[in-house]
Protein backbone atom coordinates (compact mmCIF):
# COMPACT_ATOMS: atom_id res chain seq x y z
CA UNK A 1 -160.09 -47.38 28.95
CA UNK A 2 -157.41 -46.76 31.67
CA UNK A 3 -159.38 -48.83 34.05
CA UNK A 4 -159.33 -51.45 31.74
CA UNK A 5 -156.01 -51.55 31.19
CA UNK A 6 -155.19 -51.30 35.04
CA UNK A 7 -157.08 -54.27 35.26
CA UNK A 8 -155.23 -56.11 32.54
CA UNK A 9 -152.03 -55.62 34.30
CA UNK A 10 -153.50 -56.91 36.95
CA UNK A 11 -154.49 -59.80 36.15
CA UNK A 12 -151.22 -60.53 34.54
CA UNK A 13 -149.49 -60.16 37.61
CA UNK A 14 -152.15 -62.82 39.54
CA UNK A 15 -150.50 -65.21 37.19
CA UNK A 16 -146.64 -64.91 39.06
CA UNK A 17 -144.74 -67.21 36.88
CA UNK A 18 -145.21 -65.64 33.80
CA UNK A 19 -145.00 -62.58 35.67
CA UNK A 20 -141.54 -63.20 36.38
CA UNK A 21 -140.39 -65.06 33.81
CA UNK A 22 -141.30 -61.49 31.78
CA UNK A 23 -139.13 -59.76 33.93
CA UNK A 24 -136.58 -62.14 34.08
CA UNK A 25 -135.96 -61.77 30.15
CA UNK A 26 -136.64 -57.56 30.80
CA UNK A 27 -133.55 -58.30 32.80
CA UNK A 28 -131.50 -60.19 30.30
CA UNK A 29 -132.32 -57.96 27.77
CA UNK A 30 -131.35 -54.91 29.86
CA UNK A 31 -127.70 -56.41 30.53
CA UNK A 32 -127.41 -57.56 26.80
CA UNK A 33 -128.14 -54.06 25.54
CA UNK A 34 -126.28 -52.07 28.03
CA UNK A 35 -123.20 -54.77 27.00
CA UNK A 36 -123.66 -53.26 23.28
CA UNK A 37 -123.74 -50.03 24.74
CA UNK A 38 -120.39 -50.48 26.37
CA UNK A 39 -118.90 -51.89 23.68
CA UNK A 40 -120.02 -49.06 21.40
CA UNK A 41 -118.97 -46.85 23.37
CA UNK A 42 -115.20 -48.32 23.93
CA UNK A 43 -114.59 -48.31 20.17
CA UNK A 44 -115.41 -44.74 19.97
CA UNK A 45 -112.97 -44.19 22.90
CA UNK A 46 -115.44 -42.30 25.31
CA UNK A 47 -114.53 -41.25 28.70
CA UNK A 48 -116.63 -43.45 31.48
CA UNK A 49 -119.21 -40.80 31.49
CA UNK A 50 -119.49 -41.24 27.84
CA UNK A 51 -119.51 -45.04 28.00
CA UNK A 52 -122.22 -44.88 31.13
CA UNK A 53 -124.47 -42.93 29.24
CA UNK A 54 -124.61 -44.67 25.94
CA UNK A 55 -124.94 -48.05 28.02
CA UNK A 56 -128.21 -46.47 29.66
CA UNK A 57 -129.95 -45.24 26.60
CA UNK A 58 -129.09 -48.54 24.81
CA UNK A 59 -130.32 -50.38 27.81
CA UNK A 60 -133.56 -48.01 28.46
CA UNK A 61 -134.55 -46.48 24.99
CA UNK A 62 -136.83 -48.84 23.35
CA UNK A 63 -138.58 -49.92 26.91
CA UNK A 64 -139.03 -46.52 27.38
CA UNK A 65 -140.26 -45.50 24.11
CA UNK A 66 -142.26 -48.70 24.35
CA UNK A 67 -143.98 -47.23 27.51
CA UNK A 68 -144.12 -43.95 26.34
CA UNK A 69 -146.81 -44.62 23.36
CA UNK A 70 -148.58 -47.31 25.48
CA UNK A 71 -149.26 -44.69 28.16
CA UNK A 72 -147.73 -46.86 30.96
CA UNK A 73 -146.38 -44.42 33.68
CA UNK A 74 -143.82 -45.00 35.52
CA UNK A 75 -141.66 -46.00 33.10
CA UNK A 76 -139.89 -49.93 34.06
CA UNK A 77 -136.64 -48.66 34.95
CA UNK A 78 -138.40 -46.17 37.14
CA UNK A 79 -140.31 -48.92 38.78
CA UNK A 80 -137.41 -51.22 39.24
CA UNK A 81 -134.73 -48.91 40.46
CA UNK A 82 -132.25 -51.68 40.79
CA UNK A 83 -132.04 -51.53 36.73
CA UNK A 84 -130.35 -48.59 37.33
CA UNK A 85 -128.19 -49.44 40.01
CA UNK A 86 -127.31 -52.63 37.72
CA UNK A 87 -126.41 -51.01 34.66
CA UNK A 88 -124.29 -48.82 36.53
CA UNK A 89 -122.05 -51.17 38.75
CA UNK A 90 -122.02 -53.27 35.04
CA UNK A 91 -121.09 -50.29 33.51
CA UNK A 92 -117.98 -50.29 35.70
CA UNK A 93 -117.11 -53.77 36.16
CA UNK A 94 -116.90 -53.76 32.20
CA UNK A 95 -114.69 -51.31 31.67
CA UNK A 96 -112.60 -52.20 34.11
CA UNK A 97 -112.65 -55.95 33.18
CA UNK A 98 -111.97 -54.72 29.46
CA UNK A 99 -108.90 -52.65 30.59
CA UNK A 100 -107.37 -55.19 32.44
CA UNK A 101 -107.61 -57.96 30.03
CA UNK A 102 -107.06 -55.75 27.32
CA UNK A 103 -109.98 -56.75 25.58
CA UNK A 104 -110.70 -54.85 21.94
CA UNK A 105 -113.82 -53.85 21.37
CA UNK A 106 -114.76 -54.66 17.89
CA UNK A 107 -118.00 -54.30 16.09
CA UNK A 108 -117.92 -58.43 15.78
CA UNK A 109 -117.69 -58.41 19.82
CA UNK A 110 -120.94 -56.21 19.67
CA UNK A 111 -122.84 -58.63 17.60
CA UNK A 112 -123.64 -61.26 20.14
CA UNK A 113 -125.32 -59.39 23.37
CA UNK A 114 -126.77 -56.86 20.55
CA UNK A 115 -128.68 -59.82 18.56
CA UNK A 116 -129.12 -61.68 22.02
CA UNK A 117 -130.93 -58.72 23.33
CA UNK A 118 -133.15 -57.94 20.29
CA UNK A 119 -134.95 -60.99 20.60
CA UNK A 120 -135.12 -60.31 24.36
CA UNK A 121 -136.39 -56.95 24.23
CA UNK A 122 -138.59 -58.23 21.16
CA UNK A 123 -140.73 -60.79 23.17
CA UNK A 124 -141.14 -58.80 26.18
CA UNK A 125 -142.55 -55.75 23.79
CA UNK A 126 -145.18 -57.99 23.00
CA UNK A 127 -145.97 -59.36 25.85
CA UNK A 128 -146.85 -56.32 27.66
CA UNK A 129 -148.35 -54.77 24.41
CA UNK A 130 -150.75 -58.08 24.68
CA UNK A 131 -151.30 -58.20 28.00
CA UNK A 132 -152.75 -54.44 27.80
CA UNK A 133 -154.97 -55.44 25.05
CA UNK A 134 -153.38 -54.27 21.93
CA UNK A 135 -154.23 -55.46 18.37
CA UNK A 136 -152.09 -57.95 17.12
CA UNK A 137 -150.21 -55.34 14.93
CA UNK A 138 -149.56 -52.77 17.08
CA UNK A 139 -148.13 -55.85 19.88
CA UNK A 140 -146.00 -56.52 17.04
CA UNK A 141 -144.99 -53.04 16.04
CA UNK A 142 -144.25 -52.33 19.91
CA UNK A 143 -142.09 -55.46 20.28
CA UNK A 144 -139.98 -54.58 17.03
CA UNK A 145 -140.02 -51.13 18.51
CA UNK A 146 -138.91 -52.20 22.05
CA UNK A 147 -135.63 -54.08 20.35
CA UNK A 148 -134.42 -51.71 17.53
CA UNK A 149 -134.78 -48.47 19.62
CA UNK A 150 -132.27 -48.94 22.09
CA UNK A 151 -129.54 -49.73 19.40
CA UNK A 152 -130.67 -46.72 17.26
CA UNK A 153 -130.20 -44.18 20.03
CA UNK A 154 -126.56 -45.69 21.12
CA UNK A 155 -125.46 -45.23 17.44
CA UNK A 156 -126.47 -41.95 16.89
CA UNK A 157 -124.97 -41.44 20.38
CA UNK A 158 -121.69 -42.94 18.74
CA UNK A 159 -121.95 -40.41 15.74
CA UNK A 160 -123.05 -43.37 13.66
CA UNK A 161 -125.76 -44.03 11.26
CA UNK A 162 -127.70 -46.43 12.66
CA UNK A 163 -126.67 -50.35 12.28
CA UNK A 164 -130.22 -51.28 12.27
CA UNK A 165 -130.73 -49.30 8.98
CA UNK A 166 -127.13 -49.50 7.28
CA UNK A 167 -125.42 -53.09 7.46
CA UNK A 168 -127.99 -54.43 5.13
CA UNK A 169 -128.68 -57.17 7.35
CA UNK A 170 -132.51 -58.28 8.56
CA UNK A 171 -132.50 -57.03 11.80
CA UNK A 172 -136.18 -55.25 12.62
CA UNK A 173 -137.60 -57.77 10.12
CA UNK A 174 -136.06 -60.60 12.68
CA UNK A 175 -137.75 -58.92 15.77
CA UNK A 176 -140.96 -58.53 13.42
CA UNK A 177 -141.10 -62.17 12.34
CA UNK A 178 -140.57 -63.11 15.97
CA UNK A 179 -143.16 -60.93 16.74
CA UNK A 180 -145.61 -62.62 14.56
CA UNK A 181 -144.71 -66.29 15.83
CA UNK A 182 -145.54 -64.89 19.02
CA UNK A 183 -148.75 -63.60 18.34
CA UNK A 184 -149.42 -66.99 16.13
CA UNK A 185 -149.01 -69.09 19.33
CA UNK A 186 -151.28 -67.35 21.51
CA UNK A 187 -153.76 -67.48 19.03
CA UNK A 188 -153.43 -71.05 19.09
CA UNK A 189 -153.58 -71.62 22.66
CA UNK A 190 -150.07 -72.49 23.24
CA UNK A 191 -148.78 -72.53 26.91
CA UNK A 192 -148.38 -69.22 28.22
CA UNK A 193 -144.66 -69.52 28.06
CA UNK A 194 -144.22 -70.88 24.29
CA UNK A 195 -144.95 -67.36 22.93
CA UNK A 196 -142.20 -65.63 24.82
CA UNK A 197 -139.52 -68.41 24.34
CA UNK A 198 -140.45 -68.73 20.43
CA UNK A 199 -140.45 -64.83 20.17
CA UNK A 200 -136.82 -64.88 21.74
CA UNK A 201 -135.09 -67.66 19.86
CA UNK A 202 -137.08 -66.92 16.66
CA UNK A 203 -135.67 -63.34 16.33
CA UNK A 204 -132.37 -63.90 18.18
CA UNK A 205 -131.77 -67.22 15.69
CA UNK A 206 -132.96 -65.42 12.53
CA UNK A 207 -130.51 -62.54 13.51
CA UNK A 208 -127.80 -64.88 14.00
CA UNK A 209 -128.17 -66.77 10.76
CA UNK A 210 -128.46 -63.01 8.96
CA UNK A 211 -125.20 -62.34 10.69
CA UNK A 212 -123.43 -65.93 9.68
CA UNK A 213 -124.63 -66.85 6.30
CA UNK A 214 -124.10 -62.80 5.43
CA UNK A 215 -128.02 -61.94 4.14
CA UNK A 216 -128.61 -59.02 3.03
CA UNK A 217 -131.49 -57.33 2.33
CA UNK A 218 -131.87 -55.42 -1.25
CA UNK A 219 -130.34 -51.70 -0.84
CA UNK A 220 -131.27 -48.46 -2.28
CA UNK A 221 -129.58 -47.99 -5.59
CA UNK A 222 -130.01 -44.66 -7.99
C-alpha cells in the first residue's frame, strides 16, 4: 500500500504543471491563513511571539492534520522550509505595516484572506487526497478538513470558540460543496486544472455570498 502510494505521488509530480499549480495555491493559501492568523491575533493584543505563533498554526494546522491521517511524512512545511521562513518575515512585515498605518484589526478585516484561504486550502486537500488514491469521500472530508482546521486552532489559540462552529454561517459546508464539485469534474474528465479552480472559487464564492447576503444556518435551540 505505501508503495502504491509512493508511486501515485510520483506520477503526479511527472505531470509539472499541475504539480505546481498545486503548490502555487498551497502557497496562497498559506499567506491567506497566516494573514487571519495575524489579524486574530492583533485584536486579542498579543505580543509578536503571540501573533507569530497563532499565524503558524493557522497557516500549518489543517495541512498538517491533513498529512497526519494520510500518513504522508514529512509534513509540507517540513518539505518546503521556505514556508516557514515566509510566514515568518510576513509575520513581521504585518505587524509592522499594521502599526505604522494604524490599521485596526477587526473581525470584518479577517473575513477576506480567512474565506480566500478556505477555498485554497479546500482544493489542494483534495487534490493530494486524490492523487494518493482516496475514495471520493474521504478526498472530500480531507479537503474540508485541510481548510477549517487551521482557523479552529487560531481561535482556540485566541481564547475563542471557534468561528467555524459559532457565527452560524456555512463555512465547512462551503469547503464540502467545493469539495464535491471537485470530485464531480474529475469524474467527468474535465481538464486537470478545472477541478482545482472550481474547488477554489466554488467554496471561496459560496463563503462570500454566506458572509454578504448574512445566511445562516439553523442553530441549536432548547
Amino acid at each position: 500500500m505505501r508503495h502504491g502510494t509512493i508511486a501515485r505521488m510520483d506520477s503526479l509530480a511527472n505531470a509539472p504543471w499541475i504539480h505546481t499549480l498545486r503548490f502555487i495555491l498551497e502557497v496562497a493559501a498559506t499567506i491567506a491563513f497566516a494573514l487571519s492568523g495575524v489579524i486574530a491575533a492583533a485584536r486579542k493584543r498579543l505580543d509578536a511571539v503571540g501573533v507569530c505563533v497563532v499565524a503558524f498554526v493557522a497557516a500549518f494546522g489543517g495541512g498538517t492534520l491533513r498529512d497526519l491521517l494520510l500518513d504522508q511524512r514529512p509534513f509540507f512545511w517540513i518539505r518546503h522550509t521556505e514556508f516557514v521562513w515566509g510566514i515568518l518575515a510576513l509575520c513581521v512585515a504585518a505587524m509592522l505595516f499594521m502599526r505604522q498605518r494604524h490599521f485596526q484589526p477587526t473581525e470584518r478585516a479577517m473575513l477576506l484572506p480567512d474565506a480566500i484561504g478556505l477555498g485554497l486550502f479546500a482544493a489542494v486537500g483534495v487534490d493530494i487526497s486524490t492523487a494518493i488514491g482516496m475514495p471520493p469521500i474521504i478526498s472530500v472530508m480531507m479537503g474540508v478538513t485541510t481548510g477549517v482546521f487551521g482557523g479552529v486552532l487560531r481561535d482556540v489559540l485566541c481564547n475563542e470558540v471557534p468561528q467555524a462552529f459559532s457565527d452560524h454561517r456555512p463555512y465547512a459546508l462551503c469547503a464540502f460543496a467545493g469539495g464535491w464539485a471537485d470530485v464531480a469534474l474529475r469524474h467527468l474528465q474535465a481538464p486537470d486544472w478545472t477541478p482545482l479552480v472550481a474547488c477554489v472559487l466554488l467554496t471561496a464564492g459560496l463563503r462570500g455570498l454566506a458572509l454578504w447576503r448574512n445566511w445562516e444556518l439553523p442553530a441549536w435551540r432548547v
